[in-house]
Protein backbone atom coordinates (compact mmCIF):
# COMPACT_ATOMS: atom_id res chain seq x y z
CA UNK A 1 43.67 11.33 3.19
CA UNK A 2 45.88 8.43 1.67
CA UNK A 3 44.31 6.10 -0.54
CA UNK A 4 44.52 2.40 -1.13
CA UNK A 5 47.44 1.04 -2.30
CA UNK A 6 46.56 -1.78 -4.37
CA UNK A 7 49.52 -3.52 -5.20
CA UNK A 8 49.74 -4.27 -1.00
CA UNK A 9 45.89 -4.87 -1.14
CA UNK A 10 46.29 -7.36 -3.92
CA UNK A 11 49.25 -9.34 -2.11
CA UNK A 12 48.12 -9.16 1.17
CA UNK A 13 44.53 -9.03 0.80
CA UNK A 14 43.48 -6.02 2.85
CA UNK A 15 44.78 -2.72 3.47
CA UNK A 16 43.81 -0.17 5.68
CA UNK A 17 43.13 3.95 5.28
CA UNK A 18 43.75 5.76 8.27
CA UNK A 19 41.45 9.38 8.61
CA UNK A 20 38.69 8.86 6.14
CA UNK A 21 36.24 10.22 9.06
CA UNK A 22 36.94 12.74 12.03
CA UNK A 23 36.36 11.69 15.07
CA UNK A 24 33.30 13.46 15.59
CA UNK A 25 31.68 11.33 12.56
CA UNK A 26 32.27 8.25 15.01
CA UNK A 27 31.21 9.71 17.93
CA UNK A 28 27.52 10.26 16.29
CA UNK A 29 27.29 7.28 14.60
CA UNK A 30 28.36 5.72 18.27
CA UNK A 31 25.44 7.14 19.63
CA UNK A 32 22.89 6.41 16.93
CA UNK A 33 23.49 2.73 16.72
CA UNK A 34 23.70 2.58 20.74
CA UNK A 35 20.25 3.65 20.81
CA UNK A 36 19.13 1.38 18.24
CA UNK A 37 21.09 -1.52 19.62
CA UNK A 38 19.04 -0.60 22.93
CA UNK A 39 15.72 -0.73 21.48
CA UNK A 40 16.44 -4.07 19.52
CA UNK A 41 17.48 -5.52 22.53
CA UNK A 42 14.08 -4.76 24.33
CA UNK A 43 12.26 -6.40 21.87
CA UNK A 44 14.66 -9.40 21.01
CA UNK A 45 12.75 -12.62 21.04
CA UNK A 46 14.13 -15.24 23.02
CA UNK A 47 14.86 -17.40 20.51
CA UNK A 48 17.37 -14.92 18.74
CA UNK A 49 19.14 -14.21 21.69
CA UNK A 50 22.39 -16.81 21.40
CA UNK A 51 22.97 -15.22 17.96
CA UNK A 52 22.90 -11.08 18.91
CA UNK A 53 23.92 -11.68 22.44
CA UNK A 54 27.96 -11.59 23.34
CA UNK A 55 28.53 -14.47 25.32
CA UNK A 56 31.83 -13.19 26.50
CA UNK A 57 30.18 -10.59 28.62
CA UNK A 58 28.25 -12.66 31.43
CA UNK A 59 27.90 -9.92 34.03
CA UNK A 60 24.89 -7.86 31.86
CA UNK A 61 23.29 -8.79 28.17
CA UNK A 62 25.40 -6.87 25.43
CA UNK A 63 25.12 -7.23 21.55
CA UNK A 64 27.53 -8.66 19.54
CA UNK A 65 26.11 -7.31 16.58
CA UNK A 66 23.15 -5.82 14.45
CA UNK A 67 22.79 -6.33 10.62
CA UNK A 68 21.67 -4.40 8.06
CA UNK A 69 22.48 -0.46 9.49
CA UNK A 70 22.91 0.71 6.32
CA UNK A 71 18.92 0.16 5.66
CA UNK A 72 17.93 0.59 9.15
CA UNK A 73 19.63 3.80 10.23
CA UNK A 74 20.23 6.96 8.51
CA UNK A 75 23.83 7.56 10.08
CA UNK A 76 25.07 4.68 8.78
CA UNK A 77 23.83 4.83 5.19
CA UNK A 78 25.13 8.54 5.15
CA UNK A 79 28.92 6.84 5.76
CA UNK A 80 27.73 3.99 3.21
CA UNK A 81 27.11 7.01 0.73
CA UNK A 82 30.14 9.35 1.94
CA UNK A 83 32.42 10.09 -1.19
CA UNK A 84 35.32 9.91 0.64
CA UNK A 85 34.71 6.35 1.85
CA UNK A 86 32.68 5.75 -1.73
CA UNK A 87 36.37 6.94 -3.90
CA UNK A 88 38.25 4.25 -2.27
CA UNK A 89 35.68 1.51 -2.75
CA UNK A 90 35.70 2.48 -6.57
CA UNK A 91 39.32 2.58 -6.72
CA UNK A 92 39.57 -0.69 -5.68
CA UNK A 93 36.57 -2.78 -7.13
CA UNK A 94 35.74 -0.18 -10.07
CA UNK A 95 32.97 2.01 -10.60
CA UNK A 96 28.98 1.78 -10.02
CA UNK A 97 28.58 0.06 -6.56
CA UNK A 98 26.19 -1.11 -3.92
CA UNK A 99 25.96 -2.05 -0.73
CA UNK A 100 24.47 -5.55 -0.37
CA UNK A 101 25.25 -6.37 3.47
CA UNK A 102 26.32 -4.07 6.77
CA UNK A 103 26.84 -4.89 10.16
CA UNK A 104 27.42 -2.93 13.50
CA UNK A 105 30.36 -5.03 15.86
CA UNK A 106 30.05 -4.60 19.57
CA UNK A 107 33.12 -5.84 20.94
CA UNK A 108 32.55 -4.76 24.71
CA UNK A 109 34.79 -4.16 27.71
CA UNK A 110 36.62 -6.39 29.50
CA UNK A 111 35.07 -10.04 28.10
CA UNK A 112 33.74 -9.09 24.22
CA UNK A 113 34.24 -12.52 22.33
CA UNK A 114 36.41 -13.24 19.39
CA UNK A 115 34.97 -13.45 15.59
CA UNK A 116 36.50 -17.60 14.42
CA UNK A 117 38.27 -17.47 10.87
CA UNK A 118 36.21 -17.01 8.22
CA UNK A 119 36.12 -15.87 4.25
CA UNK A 120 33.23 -13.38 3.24
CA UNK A 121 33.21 -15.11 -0.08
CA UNK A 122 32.13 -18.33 1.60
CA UNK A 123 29.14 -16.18 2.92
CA UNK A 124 28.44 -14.36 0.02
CA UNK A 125 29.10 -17.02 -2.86
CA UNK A 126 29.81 -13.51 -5.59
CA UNK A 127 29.57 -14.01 -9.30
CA UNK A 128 33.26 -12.42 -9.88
CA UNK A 129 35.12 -11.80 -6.27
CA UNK A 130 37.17 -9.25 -7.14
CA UNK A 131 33.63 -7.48 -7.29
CA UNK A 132 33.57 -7.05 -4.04
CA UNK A 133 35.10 -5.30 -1.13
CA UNK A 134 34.51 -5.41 2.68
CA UNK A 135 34.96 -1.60 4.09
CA UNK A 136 35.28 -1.48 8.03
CA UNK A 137 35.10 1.16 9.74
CA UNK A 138 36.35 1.73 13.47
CA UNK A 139 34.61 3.52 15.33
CA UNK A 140 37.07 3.00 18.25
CA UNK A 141 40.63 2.43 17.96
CA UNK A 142 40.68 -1.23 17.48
CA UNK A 143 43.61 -2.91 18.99
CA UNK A 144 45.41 -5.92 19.72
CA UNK A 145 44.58 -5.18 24.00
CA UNK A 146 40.57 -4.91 22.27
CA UNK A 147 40.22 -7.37 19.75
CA UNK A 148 41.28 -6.08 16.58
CA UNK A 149 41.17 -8.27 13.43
CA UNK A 150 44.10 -10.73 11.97
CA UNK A 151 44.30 -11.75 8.64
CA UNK A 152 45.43 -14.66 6.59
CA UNK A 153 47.98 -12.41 4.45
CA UNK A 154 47.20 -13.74 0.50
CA UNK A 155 44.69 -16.25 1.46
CA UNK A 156 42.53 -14.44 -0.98
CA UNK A 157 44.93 -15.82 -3.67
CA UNK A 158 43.86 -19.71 -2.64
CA UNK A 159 40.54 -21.54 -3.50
CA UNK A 160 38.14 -21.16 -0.41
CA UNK A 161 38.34 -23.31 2.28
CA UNK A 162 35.46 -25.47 3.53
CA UNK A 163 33.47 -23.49 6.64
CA UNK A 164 30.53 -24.80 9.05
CA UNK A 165 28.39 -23.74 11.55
CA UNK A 166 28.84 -24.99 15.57
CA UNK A 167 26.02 -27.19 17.06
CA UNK A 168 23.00 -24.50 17.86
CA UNK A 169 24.59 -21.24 15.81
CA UNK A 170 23.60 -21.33 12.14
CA UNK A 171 24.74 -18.24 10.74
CA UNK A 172 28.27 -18.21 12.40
CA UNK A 173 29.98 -20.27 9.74
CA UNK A 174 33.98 -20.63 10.03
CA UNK A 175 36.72 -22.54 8.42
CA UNK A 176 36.62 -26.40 9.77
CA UNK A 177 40.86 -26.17 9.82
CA UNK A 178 43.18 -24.58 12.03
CA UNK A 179 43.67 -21.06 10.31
CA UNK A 180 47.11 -20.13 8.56
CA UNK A 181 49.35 -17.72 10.50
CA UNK A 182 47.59 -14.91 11.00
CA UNK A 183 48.41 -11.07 11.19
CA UNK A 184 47.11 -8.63 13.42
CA UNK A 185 45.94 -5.53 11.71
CA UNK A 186 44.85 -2.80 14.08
CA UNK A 187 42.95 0.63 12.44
CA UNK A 188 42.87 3.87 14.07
CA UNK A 189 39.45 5.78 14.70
CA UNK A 190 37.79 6.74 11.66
CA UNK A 191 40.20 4.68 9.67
CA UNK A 192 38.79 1.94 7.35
CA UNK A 193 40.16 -1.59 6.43
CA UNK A 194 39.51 -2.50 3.18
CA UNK A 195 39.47 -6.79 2.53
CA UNK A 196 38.66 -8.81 -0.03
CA UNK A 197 36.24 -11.45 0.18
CA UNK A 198 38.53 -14.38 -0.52
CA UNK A 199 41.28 -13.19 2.62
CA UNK A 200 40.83 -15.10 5.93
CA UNK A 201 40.27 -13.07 8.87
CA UNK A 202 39.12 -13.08 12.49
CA UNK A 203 39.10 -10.92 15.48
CA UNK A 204 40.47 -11.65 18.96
CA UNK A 205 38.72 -11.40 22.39
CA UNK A 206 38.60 -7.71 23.87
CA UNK A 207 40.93 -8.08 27.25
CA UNK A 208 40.79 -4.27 27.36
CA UNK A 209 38.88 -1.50 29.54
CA UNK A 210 37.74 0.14 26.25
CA UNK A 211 34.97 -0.67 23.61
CA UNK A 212 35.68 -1.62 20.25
CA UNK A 213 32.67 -1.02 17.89
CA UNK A 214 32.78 -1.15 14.32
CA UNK A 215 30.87 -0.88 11.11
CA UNK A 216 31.26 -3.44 8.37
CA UNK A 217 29.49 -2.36 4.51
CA UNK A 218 29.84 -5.33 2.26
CA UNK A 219 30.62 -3.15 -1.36
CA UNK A 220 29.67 -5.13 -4.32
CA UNK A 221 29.84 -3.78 -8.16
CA UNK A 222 26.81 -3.29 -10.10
CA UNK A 223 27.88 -5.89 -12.58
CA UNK A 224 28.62 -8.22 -9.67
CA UNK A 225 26.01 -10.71 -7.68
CA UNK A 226 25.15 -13.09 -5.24
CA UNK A 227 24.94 -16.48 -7.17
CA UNK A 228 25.71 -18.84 -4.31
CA UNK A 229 25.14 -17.24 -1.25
CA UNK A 230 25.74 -19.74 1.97
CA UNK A 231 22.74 -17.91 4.11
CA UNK A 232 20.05 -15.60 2.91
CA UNK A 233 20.41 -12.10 2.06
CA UNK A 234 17.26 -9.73 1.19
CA UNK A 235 17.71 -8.16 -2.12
CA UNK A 236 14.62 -5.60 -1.20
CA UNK A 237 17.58 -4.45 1.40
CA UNK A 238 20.62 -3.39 -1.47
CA UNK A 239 21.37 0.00 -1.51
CA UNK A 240 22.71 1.42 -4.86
CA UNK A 241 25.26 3.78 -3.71
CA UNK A 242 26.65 5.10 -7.21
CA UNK A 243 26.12 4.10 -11.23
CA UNK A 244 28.23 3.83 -13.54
């Protein structure tokens, strides 16, 4: 397994890791979040609906996403923990992390909708950002055809741009300008795209016949913290992965 090159991660703002987990590792983590994304879904209130739901897919209800994984299933914080995956998050943001935020993608077949421009930073408001690292993790090959993500190549070297919410969706904040050019960046199965929190980035629509689910842990150094945080996050949910 390669590891991250951080004089390309530092200009560009992201780089990504092919082979960090077999294929296998996906497959099971597939199926573990597909049954809990079937049993939230039962019980989703109505009220919550706009924000999980995909409203790209209007034949069926599908999730867009489910937060948290890394607290709420035990496949996922096993990959949060992973040494392989846990090396490369040290090499980058130094040693002694946690994981403060996660999220499952479900980018579905044939009509799964894009993810607007936005800057994790803006979200996460960190003490020092270069204390903190997005690792995503494909569990499908994530393409151009099925919505892979672009990014703003050194944005993350700019002040943060301004971000708001659309009429009726809170918690899907997004740059207020037209984004920069942007880059697409497709990962391989079982790869893992490392960003900083400063770098634009968005994902496009899925046009394909395939699925492109994906796992997002939001890495943040021990030293490091939330100190203006744009929405809410539940400290009684951090997982300390390592110490220094």
């Amino acid at each position: 397994m390669a590891g991250v090159d951080k004089t390309a991660y530092g200009r560009a703002g992201h780089y990504t890791v092919p082979g960090v987990f077999r294929a296998a590792e996906m497959d099971a983590a597939i199926e573990d979040v597909g049954r809990w994304g079937e049993e939230f879904l039962r019980e989703l209130p109505a009220e919550q609906r706009r924000w999980y739901l995909d409203g790209g897919v209007k034949a069926k209800e599908v999730l867009r996403k489910l937060d948290n994984p890394h607290h709420y299933r035990e496949s996922i914080r096993s990959l949060a923990r992973d040494a392989r995956l846990v090396a490369l998050v040290e090499d980058v943001i130094g040693k002694g992390v946690s994981v403060y935020f996660s999220q499952i993608f479900f980018k579905a077949p044939e009509g799964g909708g894009p993810k607007p421009a936005h800057q994790d930073n803006y979200y996460f408001g960190p003490r020092d950002p270069q204390g903190l690292v997005t690792a995503w993790i494909a569990f499908d090959d994530a393409t151009v055809e099925n919505g892979c993500m672009y990014f703003g190549e050194g944005s993350q070297l700019e002040p943060l741009l301004p971000h708001a919410a659309p009429p009726g969706e809170p918690f899907n904040l997004q740059i207020t300008a037209p984004a920069a050019r942007m880059t697409p960046a497709p990962v391989p199965k079982g790869g893992v795209s490392f960003h900083h929190g400063g770098v634009l980035h968005q994902s496009g629509p899925n046009h394909s016949t395939r699925w492109r689910r994906a796992c997002a842990l939001h890495y943040v150094r021990n030293d490091n913290a939330f100190v203006n945080p744009a929405l809410p996050y539940d400290e009684a949910l951090y997982l300390k992965v390592t110490v220094t």
